[in-house]
C-alpha atoms as a PDB file:
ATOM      1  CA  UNK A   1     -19.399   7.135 -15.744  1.00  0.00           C
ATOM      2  CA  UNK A   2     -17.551   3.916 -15.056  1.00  0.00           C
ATOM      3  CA  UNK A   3     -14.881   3.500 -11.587  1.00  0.00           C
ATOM      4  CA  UNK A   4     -11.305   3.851 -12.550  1.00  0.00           C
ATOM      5  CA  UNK A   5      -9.515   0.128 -13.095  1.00  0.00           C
ATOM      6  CA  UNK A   6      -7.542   0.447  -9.962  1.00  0.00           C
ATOM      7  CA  UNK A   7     -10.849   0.888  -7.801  1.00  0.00           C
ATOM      8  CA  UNK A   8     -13.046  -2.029  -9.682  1.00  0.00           C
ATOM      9  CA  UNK A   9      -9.350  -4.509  -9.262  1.00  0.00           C
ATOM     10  CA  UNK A  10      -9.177  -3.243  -5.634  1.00  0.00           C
ATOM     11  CA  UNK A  11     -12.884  -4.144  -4.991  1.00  0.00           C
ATOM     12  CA  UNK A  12     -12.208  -7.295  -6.770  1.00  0.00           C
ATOM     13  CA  UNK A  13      -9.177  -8.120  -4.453  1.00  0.00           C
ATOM     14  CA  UNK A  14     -10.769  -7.355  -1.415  1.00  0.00           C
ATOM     15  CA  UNK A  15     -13.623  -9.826  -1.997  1.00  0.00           C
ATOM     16  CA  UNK A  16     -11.447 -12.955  -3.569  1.00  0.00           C
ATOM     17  CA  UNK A  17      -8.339 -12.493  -0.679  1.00  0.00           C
ATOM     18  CA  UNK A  18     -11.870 -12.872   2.133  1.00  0.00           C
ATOM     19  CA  UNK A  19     -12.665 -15.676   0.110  1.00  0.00           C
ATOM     20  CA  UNK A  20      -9.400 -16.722   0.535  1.00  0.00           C
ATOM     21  CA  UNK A  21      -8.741 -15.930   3.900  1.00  0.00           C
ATOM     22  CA  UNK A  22     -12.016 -17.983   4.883  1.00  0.00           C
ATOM     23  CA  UNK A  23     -11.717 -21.407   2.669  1.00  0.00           C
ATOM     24  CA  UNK A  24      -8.629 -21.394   1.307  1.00  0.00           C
ATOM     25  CA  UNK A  25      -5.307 -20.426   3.689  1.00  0.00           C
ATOM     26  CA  UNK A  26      -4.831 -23.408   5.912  1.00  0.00           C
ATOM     27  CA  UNK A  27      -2.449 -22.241   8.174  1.00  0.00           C
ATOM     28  CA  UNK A  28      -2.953 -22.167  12.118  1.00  0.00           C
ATOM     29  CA  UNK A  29      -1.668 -19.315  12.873  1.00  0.00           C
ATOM     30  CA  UNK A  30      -4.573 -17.635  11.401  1.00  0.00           C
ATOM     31  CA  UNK A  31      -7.106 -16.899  14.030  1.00  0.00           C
ATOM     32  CA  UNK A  32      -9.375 -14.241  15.766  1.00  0.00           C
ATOM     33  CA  UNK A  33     -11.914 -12.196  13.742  1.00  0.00           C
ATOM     34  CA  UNK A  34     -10.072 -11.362  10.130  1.00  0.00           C
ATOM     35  CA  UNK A  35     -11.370  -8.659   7.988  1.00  0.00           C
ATOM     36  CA  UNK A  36      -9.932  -6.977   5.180  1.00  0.00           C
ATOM     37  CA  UNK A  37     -10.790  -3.326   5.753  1.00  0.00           C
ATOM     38  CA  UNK A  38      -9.632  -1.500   2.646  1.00  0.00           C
ATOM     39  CA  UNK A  39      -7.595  -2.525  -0.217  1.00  0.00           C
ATOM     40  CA  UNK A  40      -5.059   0.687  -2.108  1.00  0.00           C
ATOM     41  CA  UNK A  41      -3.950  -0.317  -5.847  1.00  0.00           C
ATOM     42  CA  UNK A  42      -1.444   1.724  -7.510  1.00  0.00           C
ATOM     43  CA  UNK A  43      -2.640   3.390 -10.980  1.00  0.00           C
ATOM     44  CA  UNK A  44      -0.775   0.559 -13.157  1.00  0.00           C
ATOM     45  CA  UNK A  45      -2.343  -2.406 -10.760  1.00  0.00           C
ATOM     46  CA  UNK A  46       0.927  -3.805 -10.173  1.00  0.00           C
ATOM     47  CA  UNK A  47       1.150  -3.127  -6.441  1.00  0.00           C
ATOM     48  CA  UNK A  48      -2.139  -3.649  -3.799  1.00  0.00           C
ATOM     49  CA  UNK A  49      -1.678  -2.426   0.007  1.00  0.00           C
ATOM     50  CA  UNK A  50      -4.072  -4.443   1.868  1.00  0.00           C
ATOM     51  CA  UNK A  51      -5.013  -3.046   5.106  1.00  0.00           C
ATOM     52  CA  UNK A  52      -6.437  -6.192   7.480  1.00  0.00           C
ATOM     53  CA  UNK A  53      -8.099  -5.833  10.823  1.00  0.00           C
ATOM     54  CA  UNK A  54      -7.479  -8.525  13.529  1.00  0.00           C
ATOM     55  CA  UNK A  55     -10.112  -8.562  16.357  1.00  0.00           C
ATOM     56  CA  UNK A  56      -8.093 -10.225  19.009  1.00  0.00           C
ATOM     57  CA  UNK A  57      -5.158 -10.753  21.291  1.00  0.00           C
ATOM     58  CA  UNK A  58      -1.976  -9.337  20.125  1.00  0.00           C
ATOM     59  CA  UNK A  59      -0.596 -12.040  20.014  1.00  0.00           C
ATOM     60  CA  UNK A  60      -3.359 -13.353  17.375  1.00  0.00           C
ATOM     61  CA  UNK A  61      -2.704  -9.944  15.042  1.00  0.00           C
ATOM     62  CA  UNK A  62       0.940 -10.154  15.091  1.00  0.00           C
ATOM     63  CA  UNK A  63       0.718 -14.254  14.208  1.00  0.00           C
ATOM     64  CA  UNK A  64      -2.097 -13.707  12.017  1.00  0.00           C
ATOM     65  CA  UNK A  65      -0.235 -10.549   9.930  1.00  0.00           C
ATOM     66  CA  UNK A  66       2.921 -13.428   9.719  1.00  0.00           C
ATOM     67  CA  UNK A  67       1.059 -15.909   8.311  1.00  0.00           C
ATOM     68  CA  UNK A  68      -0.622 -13.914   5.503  1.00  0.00           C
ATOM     69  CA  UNK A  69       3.335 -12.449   4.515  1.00  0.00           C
ATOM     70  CA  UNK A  70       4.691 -16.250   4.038  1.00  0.00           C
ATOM     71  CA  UNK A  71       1.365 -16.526   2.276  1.00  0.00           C
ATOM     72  CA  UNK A  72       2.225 -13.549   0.260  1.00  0.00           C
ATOM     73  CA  UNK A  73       3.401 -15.068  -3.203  1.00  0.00           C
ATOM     74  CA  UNK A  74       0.737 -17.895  -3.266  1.00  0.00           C
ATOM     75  CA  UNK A  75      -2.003 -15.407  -2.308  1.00  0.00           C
ATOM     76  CA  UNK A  76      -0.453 -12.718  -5.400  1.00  0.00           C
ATOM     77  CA  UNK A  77      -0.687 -16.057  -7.714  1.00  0.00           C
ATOM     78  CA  UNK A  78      -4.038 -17.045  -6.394  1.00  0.00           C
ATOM     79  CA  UNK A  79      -5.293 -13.595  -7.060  1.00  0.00           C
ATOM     80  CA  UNK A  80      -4.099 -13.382 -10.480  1.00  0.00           C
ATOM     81  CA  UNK A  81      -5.883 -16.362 -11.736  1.00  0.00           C
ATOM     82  CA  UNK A  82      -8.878 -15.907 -10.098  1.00  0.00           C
ATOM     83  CA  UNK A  83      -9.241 -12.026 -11.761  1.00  0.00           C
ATOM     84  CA  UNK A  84      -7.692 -13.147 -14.509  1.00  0.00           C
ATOM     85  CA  UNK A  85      -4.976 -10.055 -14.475  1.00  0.00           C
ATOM     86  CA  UNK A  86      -1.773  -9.789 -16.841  1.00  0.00           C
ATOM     87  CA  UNK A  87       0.144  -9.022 -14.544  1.00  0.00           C
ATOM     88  CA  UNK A  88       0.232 -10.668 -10.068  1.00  0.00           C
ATOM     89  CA  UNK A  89       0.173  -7.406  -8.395  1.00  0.00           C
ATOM     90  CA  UNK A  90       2.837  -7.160  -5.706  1.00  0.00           C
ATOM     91  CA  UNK A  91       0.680  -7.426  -2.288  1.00  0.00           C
ATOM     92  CA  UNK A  92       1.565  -5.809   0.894  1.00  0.00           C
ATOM     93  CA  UNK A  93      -0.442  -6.645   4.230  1.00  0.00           C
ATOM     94  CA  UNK A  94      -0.446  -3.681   6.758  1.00  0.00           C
ATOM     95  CA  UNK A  95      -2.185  -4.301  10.316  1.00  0.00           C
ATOM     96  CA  UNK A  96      -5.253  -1.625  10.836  1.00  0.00           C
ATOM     97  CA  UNK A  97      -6.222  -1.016  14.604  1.00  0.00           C
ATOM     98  CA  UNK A  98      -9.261   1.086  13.546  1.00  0.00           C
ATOM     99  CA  UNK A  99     -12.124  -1.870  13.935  1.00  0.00           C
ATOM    100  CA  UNK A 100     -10.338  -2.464  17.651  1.00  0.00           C
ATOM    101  CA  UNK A 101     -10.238   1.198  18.730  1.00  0.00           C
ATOM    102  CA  UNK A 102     -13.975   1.758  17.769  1.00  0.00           C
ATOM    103  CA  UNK A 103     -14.831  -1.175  20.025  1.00  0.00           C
ATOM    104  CA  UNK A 104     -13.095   0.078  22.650  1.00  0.00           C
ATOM    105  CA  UNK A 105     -14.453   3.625  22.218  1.00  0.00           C
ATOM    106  CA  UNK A 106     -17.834   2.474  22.103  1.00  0.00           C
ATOM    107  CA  UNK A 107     -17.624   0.115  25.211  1.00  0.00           C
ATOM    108  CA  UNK A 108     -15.803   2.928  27.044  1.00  0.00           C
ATOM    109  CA  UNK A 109     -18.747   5.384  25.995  1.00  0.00           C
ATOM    110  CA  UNK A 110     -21.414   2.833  27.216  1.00  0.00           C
ATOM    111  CA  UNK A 111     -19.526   2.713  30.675  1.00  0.00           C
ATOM    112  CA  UNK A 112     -19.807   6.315  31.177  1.00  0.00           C
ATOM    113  CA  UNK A 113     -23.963   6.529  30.370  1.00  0.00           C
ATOM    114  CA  UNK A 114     -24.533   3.742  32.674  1.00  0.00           C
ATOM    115  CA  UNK A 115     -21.836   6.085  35.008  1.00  0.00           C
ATOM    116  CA  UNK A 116     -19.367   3.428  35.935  1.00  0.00           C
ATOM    117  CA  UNK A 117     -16.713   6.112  35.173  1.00  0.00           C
END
């Protein structure tokens, strides 16, 4: 059985906006560790939630999630030519914590076996 539209587009997004993110965005304020952790599509593809992860200061999230919203209608063009859609789904960038607070779970954990806490 073969993966709904929405799920092989959002796979497809996920891997060309890294792409992106890596070689093509040249803007500054992009910096710290950037990974796109999950990408939602609606049913009709026309709208993508994008859920990024910045490892870093928060100052380096917060400039980081800026950048990639005044990026937002080159990276929705970019994205349509590259996967060759009808239609440049509407992106939306949403800053996810979950990477962060697993490293910070984990380092707390290895505190407490070596019994610094």
């Amino acid at each position: 059985m073969s993966t709904p539209r929405h799920l092989r587009v959002a796979q497809s997004i996920k891997r060309e906006l890294a792409e992106m993110i890596l070689r093509g965005i040249k803007d500054e304020r992009i910096s710290g560790i950037v990974s796109i952790t999950d990408v939602e599509c609606s049913a009709d593809c026309r709208r993508a939630k994008i859920f990024i992860s910045v490892f870093g200061e928060e100052e380096q999230q917060q400039h980081t999630m800026e950048a990639l919203n005044d990026h937002a209608g080159e990276i929705r063009g970019e994205l349509c030519r590259r996967l060759q859609l009808r239609f440049a789904p509407e992106v939306m960038f949403k800053l996810d914590n979950s990477l962060e607070r697993g490293a910070h779970v984990s380092a707390l954990l290895n505190k407490i076996s070596r019994g610094e806490i």
